[in-house]
N, C-alpha and C. Protein backbone atom coordinates (compact mmCIF):
# COMPACT_ATOMS: atom_id res chain seq x y z
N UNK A 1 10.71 1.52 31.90
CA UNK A 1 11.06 2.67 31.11
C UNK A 1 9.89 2.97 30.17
N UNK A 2 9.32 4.45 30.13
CA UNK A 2 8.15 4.34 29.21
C UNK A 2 8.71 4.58 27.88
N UNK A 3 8.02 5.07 26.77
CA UNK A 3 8.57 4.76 25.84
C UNK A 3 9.03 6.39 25.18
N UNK A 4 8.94 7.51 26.21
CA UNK A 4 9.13 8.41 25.77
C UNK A 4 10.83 8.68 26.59
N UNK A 5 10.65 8.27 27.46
CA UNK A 5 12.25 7.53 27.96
C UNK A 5 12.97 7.01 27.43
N UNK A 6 12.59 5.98 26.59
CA UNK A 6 13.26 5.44 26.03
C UNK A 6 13.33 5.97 24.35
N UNK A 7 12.90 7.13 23.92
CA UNK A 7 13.02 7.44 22.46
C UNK A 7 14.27 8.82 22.90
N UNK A 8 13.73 9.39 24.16
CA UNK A 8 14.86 10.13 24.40
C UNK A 8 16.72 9.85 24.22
N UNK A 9 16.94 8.39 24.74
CA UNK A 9 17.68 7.63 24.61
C UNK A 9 18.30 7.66 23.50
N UNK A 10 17.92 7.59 22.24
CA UNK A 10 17.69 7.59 21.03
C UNK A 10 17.44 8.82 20.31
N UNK A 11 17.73 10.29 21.24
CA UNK A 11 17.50 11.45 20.80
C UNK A 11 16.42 11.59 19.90
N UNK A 12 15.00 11.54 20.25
CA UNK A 12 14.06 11.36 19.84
C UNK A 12 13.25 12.32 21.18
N UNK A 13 12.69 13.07 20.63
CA UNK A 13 11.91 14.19 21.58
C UNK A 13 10.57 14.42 20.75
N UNK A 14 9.54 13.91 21.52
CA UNK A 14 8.25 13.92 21.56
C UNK A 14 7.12 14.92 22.70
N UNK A 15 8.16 15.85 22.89
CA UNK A 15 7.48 17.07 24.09
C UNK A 15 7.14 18.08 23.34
N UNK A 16 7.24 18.02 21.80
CA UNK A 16 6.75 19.33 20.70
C UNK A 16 5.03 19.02 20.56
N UNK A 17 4.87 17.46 20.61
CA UNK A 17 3.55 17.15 19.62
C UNK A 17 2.35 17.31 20.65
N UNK A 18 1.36 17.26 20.19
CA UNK A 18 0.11 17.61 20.94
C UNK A 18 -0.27 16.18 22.11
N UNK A 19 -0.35 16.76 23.24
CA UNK A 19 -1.09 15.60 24.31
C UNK A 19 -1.69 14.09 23.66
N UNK A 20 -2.62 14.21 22.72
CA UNK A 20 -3.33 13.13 22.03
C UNK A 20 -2.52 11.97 21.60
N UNK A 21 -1.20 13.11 20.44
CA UNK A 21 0.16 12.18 20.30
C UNK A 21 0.42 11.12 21.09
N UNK A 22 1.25 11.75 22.09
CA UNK A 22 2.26 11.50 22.95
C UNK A 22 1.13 10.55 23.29
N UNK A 23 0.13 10.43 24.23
CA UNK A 23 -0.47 9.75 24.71
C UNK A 23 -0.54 7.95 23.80
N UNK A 24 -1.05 8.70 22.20
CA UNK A 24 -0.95 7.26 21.15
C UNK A 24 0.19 6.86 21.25
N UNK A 25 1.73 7.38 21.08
CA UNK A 25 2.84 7.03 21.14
C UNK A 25 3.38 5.91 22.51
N UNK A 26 2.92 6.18 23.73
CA UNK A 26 2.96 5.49 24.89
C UNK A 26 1.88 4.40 24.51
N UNK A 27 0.99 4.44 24.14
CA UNK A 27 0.15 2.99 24.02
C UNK A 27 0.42 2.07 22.83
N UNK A 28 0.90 2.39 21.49
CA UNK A 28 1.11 1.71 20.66
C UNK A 28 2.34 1.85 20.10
N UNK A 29 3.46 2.88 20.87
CA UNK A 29 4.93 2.42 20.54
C UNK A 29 5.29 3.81 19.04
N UNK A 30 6.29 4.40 19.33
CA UNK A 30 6.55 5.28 18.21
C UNK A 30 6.43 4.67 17.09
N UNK A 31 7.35 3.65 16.88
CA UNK A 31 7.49 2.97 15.00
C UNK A 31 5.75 3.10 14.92
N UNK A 32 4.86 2.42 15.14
CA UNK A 32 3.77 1.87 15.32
C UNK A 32 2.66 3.49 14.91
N UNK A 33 2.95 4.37 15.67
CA UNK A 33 2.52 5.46 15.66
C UNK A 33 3.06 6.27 14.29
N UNK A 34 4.08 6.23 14.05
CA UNK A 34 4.78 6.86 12.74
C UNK A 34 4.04 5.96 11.41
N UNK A 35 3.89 4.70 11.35
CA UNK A 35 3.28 4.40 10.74
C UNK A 35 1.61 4.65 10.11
N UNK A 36 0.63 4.38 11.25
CA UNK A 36 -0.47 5.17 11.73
C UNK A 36 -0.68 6.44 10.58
N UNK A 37 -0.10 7.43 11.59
CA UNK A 37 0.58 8.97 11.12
C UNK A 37 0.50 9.17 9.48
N UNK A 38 1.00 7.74 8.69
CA UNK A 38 1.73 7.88 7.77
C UNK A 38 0.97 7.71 6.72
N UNK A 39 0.25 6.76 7.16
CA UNK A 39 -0.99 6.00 6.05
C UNK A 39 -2.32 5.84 6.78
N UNK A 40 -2.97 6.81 7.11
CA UNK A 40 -4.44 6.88 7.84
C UNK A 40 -5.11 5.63 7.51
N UNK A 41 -5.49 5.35 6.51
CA UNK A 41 -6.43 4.69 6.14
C UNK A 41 -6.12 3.12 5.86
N UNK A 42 -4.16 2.95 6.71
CA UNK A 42 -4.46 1.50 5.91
C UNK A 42 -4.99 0.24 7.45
N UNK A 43 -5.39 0.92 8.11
CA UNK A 43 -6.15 -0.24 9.20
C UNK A 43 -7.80 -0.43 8.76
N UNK A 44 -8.25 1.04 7.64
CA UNK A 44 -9.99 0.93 7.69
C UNK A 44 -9.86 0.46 5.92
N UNK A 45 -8.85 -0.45 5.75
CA UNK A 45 -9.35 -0.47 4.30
C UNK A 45 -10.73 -1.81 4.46
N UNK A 46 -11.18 -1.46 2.77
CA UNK A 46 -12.43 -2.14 2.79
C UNK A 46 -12.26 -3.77 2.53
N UNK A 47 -12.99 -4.48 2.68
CA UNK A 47 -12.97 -6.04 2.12
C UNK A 47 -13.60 -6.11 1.02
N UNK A 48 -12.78 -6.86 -0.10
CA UNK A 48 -13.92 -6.73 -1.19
C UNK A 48 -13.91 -8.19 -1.06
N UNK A 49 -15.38 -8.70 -1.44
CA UNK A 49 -15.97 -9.53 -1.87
C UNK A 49 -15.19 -10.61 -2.91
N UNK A 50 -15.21 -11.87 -2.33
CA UNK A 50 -14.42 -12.30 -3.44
C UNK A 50 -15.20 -13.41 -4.15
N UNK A 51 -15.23 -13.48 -5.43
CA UNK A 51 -16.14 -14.36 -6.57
C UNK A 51 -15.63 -15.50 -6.74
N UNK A 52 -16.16 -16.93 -6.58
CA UNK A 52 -15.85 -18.10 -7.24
C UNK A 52 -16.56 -17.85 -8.97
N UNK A 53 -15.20 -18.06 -9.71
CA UNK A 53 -15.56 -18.18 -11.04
C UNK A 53 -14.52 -18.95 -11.82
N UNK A 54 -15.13 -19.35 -12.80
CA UNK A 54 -14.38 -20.66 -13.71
C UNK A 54 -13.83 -19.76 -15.27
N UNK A 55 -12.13 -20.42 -14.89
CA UNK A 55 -11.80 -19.55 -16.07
C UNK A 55 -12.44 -19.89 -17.42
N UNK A 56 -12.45 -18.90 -18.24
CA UNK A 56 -12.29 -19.34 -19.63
C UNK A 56 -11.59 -20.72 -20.95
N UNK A 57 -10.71 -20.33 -20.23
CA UNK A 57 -9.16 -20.56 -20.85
C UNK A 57 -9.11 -22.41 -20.30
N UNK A 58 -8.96 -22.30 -19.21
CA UNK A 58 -8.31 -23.87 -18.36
C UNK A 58 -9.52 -24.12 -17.96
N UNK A 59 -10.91 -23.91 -17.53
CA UNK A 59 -11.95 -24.14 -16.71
C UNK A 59 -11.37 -24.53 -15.59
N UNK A 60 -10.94 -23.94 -15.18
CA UNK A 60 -10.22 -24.53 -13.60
C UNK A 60 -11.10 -23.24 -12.75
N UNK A 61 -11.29 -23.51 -11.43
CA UNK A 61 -12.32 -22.83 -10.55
C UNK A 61 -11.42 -22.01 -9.86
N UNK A 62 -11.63 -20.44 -9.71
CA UNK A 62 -10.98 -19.56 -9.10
C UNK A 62 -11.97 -18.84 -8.39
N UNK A 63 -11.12 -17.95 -7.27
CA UNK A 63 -11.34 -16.84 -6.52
C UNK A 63 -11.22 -15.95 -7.33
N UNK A 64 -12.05 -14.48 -7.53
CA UNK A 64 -11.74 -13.47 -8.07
C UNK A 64 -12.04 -12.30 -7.01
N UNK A 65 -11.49 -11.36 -7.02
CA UNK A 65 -11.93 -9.84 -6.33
C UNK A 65 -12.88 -9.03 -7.46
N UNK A 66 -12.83 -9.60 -8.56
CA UNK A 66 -13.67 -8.83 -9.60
C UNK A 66 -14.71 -9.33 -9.83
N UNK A 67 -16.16 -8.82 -10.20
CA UNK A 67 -16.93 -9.36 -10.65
C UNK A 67 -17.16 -9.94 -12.08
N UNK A 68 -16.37 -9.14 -13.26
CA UNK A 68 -16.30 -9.28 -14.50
C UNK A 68 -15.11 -10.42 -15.12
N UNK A 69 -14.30 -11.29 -13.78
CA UNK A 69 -12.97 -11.57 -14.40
C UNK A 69 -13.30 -12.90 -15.11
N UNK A 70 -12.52 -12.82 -16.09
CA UNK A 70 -12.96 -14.08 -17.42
C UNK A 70 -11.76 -15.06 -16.93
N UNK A 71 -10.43 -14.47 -16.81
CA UNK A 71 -9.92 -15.39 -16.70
C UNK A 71 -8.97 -15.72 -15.15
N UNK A 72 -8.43 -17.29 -14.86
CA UNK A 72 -7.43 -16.86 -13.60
C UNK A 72 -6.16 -16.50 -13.76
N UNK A 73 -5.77 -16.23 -14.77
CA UNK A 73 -4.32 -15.42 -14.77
C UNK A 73 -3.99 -14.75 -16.01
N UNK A 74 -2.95 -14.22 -15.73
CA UNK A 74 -2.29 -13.65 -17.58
C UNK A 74 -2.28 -14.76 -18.69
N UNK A 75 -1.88 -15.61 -18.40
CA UNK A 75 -1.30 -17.21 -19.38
C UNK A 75 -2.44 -17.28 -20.18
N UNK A 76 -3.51 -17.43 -18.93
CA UNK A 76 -4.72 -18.19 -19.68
C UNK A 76 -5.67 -17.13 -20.23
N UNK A 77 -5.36 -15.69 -19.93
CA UNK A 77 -5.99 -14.30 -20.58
C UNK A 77 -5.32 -14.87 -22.08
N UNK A 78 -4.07 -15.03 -22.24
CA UNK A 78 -3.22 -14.73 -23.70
C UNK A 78 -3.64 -16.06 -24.18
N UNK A 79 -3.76 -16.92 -23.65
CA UNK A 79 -3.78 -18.72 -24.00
C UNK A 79 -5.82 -18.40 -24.94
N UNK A 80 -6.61 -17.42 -23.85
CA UNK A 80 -8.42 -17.01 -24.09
C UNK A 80 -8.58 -16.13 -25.87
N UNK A 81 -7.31 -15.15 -25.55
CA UNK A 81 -7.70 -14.08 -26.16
C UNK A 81 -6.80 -14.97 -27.92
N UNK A 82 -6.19 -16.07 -27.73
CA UNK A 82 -5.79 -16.57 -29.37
C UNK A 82 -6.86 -17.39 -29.66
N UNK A 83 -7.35 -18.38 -28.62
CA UNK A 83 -8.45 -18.63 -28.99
C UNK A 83 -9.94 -18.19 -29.34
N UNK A 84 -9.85 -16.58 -28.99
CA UNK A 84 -11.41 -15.86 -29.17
C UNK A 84 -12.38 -16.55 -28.37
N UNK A 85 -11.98 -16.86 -27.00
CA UNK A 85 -13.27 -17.44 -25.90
C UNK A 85 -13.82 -16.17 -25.23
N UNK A 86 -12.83 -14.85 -25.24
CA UNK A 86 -13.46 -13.47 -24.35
C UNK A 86 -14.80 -12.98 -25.01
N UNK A 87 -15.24 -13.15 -26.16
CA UNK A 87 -16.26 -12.38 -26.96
C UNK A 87 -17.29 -13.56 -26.72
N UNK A 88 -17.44 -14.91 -26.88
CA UNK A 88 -18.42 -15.55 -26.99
C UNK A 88 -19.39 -15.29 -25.46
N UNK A 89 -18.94 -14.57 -24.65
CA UNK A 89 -19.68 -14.21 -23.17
C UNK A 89 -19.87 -15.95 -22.62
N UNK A 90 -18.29 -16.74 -22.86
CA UNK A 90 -18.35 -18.03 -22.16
C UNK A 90 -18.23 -17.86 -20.67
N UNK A 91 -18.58 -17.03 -19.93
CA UNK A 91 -17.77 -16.84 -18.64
C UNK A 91 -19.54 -17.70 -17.83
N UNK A 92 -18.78 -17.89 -16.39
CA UNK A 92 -19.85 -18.10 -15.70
C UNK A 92 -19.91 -18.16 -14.46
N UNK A 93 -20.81 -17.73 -13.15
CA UNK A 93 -20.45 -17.66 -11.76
C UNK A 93 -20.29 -19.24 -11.60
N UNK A 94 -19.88 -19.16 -10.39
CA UNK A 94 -20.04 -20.55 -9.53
C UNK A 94 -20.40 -20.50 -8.45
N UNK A 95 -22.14 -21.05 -7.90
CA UNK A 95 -22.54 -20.56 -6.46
C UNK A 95 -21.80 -21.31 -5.29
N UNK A 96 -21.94 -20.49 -4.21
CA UNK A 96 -21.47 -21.07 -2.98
C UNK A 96 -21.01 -22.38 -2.89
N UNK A 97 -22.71 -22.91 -3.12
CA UNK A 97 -22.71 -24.07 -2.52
C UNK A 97 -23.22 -25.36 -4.08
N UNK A 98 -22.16 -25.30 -4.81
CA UNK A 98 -22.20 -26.07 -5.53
C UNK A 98 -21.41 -26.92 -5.63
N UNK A 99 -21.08 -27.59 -4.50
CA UNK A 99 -20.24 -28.99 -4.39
C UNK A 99 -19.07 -28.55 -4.20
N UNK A 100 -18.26 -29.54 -3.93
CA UNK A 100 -16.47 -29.51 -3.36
C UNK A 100 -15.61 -29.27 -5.33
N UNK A 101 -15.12 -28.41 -4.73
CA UNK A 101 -14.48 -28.27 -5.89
C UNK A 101 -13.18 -27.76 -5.72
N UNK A 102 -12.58 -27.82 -6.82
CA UNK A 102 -10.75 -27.60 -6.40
C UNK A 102 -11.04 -25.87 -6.79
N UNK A 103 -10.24 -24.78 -5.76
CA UNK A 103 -10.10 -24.10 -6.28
C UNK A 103 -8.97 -22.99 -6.04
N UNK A 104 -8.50 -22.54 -7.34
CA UNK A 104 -7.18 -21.69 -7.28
C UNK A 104 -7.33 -20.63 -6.60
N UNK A 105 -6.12 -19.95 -6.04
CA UNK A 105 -6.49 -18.54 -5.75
C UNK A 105 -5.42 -17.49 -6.32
């Protein structure tokens, strides 16, 4: 049964939309296609880069998506910002390849 057979079934009529459609609809399935359709861009989103950096707050070693992030969570943002560690510019990368280290994500 193809799948335009089978949406018929389901009173679902796909003989309005343009050739190209119908064609995507038979290879990757209506739901699949409605989705697609729905949100263009969420198969080409981008990868961002993600930063090993050591919080402020706990010095415990994190992943960040940001380049600027001081700390690894809210707790230790509110735990940073009573202690006044955000202004002293305590922050610092952590390269690649600087040993085994535990780290949060």
């Amino acid at each position: 049964m193809t799948e335009q057979e089978r949406l018929k079934c389901n009173a679902i009529d796909i003989q309005g939309l343009n050739r190209s459609d119908r064609d995507r609809i038979e290879q990757i399935g209506f739901n699949a296609w409605l989705d697609e359709v729905a949100n263009p861009n969420a198969g080409n989103h981008v990868a961002r880069h993600r930063h090993r950096k050591k919080c402020v707050a706990c010095e415990v070693v994190f992943l960040s998506t940001r380049d600027d992030a001081n700390y690894r969570s809210h707790k230790c943002q509110l735990r940073g910002n009573r202690r006044g560690l955000a202004f002293r510019g305590l922050t610092e990368n952590i390269s690649e390849n600087s040993g085994p280290q535990a780290v949060a994500s």
